[in-house]
Protein backbone atom coordinates (compact mmCIF):
# COMPACT_ATOMS: atom_id res chain seq x y z
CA UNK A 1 6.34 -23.62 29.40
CA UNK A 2 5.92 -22.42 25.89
CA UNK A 3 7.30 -24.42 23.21
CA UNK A 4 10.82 -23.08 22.08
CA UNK A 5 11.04 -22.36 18.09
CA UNK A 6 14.74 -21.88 16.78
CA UNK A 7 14.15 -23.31 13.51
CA UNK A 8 11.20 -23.42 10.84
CA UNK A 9 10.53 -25.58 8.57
CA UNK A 10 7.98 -25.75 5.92
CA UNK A 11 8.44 -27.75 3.25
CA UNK A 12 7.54 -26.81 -0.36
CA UNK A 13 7.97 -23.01 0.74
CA UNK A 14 10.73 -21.40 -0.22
CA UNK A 15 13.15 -19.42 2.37
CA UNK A 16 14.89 -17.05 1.37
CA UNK A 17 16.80 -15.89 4.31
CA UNK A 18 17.90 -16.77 7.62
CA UNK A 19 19.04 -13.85 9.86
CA UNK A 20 20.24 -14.62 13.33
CA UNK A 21 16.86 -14.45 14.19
CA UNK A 22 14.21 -14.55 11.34
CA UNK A 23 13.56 -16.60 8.94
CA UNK A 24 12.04 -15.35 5.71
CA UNK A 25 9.75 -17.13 2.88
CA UNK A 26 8.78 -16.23 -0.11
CA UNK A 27 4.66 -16.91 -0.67
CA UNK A 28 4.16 -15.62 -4.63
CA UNK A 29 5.55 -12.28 -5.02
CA UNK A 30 4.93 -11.61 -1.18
CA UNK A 31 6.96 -12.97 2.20
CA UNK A 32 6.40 -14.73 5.39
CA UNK A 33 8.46 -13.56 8.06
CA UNK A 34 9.03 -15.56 11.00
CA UNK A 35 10.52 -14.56 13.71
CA UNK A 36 12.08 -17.49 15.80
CA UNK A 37 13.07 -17.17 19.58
CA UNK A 38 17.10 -17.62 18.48
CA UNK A 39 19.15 -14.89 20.39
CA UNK A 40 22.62 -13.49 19.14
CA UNK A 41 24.70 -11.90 21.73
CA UNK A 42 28.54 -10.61 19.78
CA UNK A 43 27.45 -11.50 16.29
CA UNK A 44 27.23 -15.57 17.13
CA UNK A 45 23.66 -17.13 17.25
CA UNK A 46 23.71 -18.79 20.75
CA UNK A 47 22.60 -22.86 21.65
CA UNK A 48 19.39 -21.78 23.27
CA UNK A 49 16.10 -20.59 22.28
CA UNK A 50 14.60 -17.65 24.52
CA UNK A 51 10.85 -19.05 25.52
CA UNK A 52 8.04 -16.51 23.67
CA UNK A 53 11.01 -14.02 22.10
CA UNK A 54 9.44 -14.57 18.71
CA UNK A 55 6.24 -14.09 19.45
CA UNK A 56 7.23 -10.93 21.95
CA UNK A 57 9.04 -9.27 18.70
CA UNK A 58 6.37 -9.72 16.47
CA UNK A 59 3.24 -8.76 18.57
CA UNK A 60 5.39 -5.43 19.52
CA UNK A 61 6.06 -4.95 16.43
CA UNK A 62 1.95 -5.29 15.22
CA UNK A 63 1.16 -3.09 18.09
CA UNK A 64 3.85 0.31 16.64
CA UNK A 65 2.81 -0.84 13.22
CA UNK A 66 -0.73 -0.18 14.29
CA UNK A 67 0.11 3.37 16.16
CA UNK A 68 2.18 5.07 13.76
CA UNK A 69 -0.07 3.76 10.23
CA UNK A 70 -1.18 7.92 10.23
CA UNK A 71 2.43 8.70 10.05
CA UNK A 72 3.94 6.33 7.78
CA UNK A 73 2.39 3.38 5.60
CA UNK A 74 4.02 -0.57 6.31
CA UNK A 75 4.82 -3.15 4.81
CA UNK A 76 1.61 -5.96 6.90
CA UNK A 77 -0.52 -7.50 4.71
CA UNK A 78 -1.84 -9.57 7.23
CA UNK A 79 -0.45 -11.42 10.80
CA UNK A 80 -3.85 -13.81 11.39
CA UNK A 81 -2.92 -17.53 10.13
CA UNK A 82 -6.49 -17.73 8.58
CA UNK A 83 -5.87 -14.85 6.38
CA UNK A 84 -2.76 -16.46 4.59
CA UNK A 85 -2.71 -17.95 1.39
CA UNK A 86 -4.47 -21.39 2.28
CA UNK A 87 -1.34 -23.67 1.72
CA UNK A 88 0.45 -22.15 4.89
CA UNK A 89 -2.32 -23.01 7.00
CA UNK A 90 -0.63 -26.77 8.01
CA UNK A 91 1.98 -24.20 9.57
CA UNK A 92 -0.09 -23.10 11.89
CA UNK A 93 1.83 -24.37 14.47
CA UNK A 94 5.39 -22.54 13.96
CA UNK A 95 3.65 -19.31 12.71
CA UNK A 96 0.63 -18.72 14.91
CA UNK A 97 1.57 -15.31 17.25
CA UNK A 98 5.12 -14.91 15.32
CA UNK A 99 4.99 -14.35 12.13
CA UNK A 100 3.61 -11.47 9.62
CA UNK A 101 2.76 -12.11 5.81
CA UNK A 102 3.94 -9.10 4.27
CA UNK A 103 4.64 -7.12 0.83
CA UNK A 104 7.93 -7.74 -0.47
CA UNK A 105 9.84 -4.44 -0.68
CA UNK A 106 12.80 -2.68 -2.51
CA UNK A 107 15.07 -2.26 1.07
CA UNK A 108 16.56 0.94 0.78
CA UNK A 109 20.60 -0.24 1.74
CA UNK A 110 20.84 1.93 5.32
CA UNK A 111 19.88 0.96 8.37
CA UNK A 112 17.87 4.19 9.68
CA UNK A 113 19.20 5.11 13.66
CA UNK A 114 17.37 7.92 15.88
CA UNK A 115 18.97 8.47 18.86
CA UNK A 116 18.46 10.89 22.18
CA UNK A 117 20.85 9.39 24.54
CA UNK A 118 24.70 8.86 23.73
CA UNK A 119 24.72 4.96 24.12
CA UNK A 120 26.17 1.93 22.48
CA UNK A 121 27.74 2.77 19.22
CA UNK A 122 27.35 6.36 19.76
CA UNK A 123 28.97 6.62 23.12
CA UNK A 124 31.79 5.35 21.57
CA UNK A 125 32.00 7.51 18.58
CA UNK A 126 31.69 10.73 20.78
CA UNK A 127 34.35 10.08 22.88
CA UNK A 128 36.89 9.84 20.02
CA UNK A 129 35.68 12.25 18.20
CA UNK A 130 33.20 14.40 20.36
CA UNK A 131 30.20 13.75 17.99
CA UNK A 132 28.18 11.29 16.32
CA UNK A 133 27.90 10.14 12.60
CA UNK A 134 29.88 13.43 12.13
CA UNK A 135 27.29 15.39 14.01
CA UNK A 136 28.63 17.58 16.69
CA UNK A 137 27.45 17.35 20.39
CA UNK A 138 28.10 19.51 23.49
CA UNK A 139 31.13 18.85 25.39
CA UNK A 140 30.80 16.76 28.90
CA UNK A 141 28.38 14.47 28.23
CA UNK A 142 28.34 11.31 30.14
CA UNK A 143 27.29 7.54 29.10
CA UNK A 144 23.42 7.26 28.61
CA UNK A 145 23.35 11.91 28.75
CA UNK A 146 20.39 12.69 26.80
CA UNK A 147 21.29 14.67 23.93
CA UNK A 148 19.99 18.12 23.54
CA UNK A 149 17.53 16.57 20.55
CA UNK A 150 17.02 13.52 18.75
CA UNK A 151 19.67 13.25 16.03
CA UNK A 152 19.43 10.99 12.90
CA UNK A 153 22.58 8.59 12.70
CA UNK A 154 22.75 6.20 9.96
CA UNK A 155 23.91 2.96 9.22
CA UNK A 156 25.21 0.85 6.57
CA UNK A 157 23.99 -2.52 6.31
CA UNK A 158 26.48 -5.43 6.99
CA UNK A 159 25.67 -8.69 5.42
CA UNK A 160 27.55 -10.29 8.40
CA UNK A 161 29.17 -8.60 11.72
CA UNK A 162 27.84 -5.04 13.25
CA UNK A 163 26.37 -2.21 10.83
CA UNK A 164 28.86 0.75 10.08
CA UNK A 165 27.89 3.88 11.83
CA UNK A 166 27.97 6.27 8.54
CA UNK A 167 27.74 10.46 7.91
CA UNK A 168 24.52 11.59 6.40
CA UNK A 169 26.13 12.67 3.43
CA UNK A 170 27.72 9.03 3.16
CA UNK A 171 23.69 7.64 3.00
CA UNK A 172 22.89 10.70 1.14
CA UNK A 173 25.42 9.27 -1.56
CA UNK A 174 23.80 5.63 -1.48
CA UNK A 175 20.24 6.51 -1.47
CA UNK A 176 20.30 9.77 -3.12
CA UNK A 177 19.81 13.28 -1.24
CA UNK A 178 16.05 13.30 -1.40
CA UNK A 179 15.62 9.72 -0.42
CA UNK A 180 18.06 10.33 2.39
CA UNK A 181 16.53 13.78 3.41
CA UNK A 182 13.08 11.48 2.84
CA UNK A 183 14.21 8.59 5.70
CA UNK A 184 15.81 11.12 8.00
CA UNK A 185 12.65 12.47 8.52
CA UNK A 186 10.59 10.02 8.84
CA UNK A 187 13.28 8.06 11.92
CA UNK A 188 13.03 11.99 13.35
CA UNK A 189 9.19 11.24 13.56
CA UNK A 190 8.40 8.29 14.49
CA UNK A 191 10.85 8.40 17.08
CA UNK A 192 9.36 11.25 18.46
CA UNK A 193 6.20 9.62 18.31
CA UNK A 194 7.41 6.51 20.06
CA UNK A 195 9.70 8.04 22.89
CA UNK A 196 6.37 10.29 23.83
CA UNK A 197 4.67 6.56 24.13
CA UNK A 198 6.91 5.15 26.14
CA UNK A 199 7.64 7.85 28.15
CA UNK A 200 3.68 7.58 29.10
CA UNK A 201 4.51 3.88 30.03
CA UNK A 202 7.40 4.76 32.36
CA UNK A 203 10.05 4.00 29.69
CA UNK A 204 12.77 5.58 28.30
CA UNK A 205 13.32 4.93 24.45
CA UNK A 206 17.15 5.87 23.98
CA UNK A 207 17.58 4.62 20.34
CA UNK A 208 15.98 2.73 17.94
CA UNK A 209 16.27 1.43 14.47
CA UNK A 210 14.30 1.35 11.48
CA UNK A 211 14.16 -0.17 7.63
CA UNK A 212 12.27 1.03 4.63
CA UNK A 213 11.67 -0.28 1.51
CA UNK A 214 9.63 0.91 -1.80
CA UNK A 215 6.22 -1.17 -3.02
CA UNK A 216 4.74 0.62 -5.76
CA UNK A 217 6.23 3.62 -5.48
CA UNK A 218 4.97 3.80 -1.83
CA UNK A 219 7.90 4.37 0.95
CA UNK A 220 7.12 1.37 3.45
CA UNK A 221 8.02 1.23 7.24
CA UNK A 222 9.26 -2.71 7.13
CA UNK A 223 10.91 -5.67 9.14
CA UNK A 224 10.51 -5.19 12.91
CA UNK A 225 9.97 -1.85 14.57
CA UNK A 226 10.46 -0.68 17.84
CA UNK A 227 11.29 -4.35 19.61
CA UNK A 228 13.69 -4.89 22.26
CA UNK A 229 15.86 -6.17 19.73
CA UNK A 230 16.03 -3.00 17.98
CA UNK A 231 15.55 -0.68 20.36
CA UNK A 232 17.09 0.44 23.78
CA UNK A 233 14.36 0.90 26.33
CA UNK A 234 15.66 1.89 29.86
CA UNK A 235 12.97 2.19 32.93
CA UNK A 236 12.58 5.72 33.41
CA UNK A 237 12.58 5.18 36.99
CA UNK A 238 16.11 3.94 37.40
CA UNK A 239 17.82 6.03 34.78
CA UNK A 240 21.10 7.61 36.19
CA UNK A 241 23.53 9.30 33.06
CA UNK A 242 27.08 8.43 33.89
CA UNK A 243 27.06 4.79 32.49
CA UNK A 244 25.51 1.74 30.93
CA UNK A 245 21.80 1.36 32.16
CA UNK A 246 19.56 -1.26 33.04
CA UNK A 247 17.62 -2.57 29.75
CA UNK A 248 14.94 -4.61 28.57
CA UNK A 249 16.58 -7.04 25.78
CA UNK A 250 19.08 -9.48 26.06
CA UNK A 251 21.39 -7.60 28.84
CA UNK A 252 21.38 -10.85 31.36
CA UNK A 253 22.80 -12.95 28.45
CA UNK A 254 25.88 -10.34 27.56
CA UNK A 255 26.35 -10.01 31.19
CA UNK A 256 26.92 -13.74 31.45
CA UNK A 257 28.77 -14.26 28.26
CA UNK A 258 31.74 -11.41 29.72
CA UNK A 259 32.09 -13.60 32.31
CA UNK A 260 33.49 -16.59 30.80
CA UNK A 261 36.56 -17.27 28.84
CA UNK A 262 35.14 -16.78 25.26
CA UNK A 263 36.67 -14.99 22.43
CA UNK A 264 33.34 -14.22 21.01
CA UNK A 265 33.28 -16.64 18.14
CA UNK A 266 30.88 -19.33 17.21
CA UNK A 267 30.66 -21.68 18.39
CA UNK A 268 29.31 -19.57 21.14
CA UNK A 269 28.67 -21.07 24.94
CA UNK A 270 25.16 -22.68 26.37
CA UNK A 271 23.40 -20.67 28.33
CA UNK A 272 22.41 -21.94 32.22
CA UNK A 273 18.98 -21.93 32.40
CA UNK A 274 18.54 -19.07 35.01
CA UNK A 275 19.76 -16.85 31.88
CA UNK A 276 17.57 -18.38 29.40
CA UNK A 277 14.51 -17.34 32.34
CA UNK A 278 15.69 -13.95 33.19
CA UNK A 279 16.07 -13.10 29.76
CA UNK A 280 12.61 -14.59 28.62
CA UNK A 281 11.52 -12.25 31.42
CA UNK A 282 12.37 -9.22 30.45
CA UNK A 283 10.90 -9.39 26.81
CA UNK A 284 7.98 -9.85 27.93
CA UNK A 285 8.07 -7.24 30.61
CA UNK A 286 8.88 -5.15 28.03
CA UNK A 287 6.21 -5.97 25.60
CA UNK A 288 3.66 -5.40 29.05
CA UNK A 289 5.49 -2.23 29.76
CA UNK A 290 4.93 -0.69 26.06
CA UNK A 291 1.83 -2.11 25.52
CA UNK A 292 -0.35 -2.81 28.88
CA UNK A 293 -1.08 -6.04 27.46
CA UNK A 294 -0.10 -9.60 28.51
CA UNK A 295 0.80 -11.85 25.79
């Protein structure tokens, strides 16, 4: 069994962050990002590490850096150990497989959504108001209906809880209307790109979510991209609109959690260990799925 990371530590670098799930560094005027195998499920970091999450995040991520660098520059400078600045090297043991060593971006303050099914966020939002983000949508369609094309739904960032699903003109008004017209087009793309991908693999990419941030004037593609984390992916082969589908992220540990008699507040529940496995399953079936590669 793979070692379980939930925390890092390096001493004499400084962090910076700690997301439910990353933690960052800064190295000079550049960042480490690690990506630990801590799962969240309703907001609240749970007990238990996932075996091989981390490093199943960041080598998906490395592999849809890789295919969409002709559509849209990132943020890598490099992912090998060896190629880090020599005094992270006695790391090698927490960062080996799961971390990147990137450029350290201006974030632009929205979280970037492309969507083609009506799912999640989105399901809800259409049935009270028969669109999404303020977009309009057919009448009649059902949970997980694909939509008639991809749409571009934005997000504000929330420093703690869920993102706020916004209107375009609200992240038109916080970026700026070029910016926004700028990032809109971009999710449009490399969504495209990516759903044609997995669609090739036998998977279903139903939404996804991206960040960018400025380096030199450069637009950057940044954090993680297109990970189970991030991303719905649904086997095409079981797909049935009318209602939640099966997924390929952390679905066996929110089925478990709605069973018990938990408000949904830290300190959140331990996990039996048949969860922790099933779940460790699946994101790695899903990194084999996307990429036909075993990690």
């Amino acid at each position: 069994m793979a070692t379980v990371i939930t925390h890092t530590d390096l001493p004499g670098i400084e962090r910076i962050a700690t997301g439910k799930v990353r933690d960052v560094y800064a190295v000079g005027d550049d960042l480490l990002i690690v990506a630990t195998d801590r799962i969240s499920a309703f907001d609240c970091v749970l007990p238990q590490g996932i075996p091989g999450k981390g490093r199943v995040l960041t080598q998906m991520s490395l592999f849809w850096f890789d295919l969409l660098k002709d559509l849209v520059p990132n943020h890598l400078i490099a992912t090998d150990v060896d190629a880090y600045p020599a005094h992270l090297h006695q790391f090698r043991d927490q960062l080996e497989d799961r971390s990147m060593y990137v450029k350290r971006c201006r974030m632009e303050p929205v979280e970037c959504v492309a969507r083609g099914y009506v799912s999640g966020s989105g399901w809800k939002d259409y049935k009270r108001t028969g669109g999404i983000c303020g977009i309009p949508l057919p009448a009649g369609l059902l949970e997980s209906s694909q939509l008639p094309e991809p749409i571009f739904t934005p997000a504000s960032k929330a420093a703690t809880g869920h993102d706020e699903n916004i209107s375009f003109e609200e992240a038109a008004a916080t970026v700026g209307q070029q910016t926004a017209e700028t990032l809109r087009d971009l999710t449009l793309r490399i969504y495209s790109r990516a759903s044609e991908h997995a669609a090739s693999r036998g998977i279903i990419l139903a939404d996804t979510k991206f960040e960018f941030g400025w380096h030199g004037g450069e637009l950057l593609l940044g954090d993680e991209v297109l990970t189970p984390d991030s991303s719905r992916y649904w086997p095409a082969d079981e797909y049935a609109a009318g209602g939640p589908q099966k997924s390929f992220d952390k679905q066996f540990v929110r089925d478990y959690l709605e069973t018990l008699d938990w408000d949904k507040r830290p300190p959140a529940p331990e996990l039996p260990q048949e969860v922790v496995d099933r779940t460790s399953e699946k994101y790695h079936e899903a990194y084999f799925r996307i990429t036909g590669r075993q990690l």
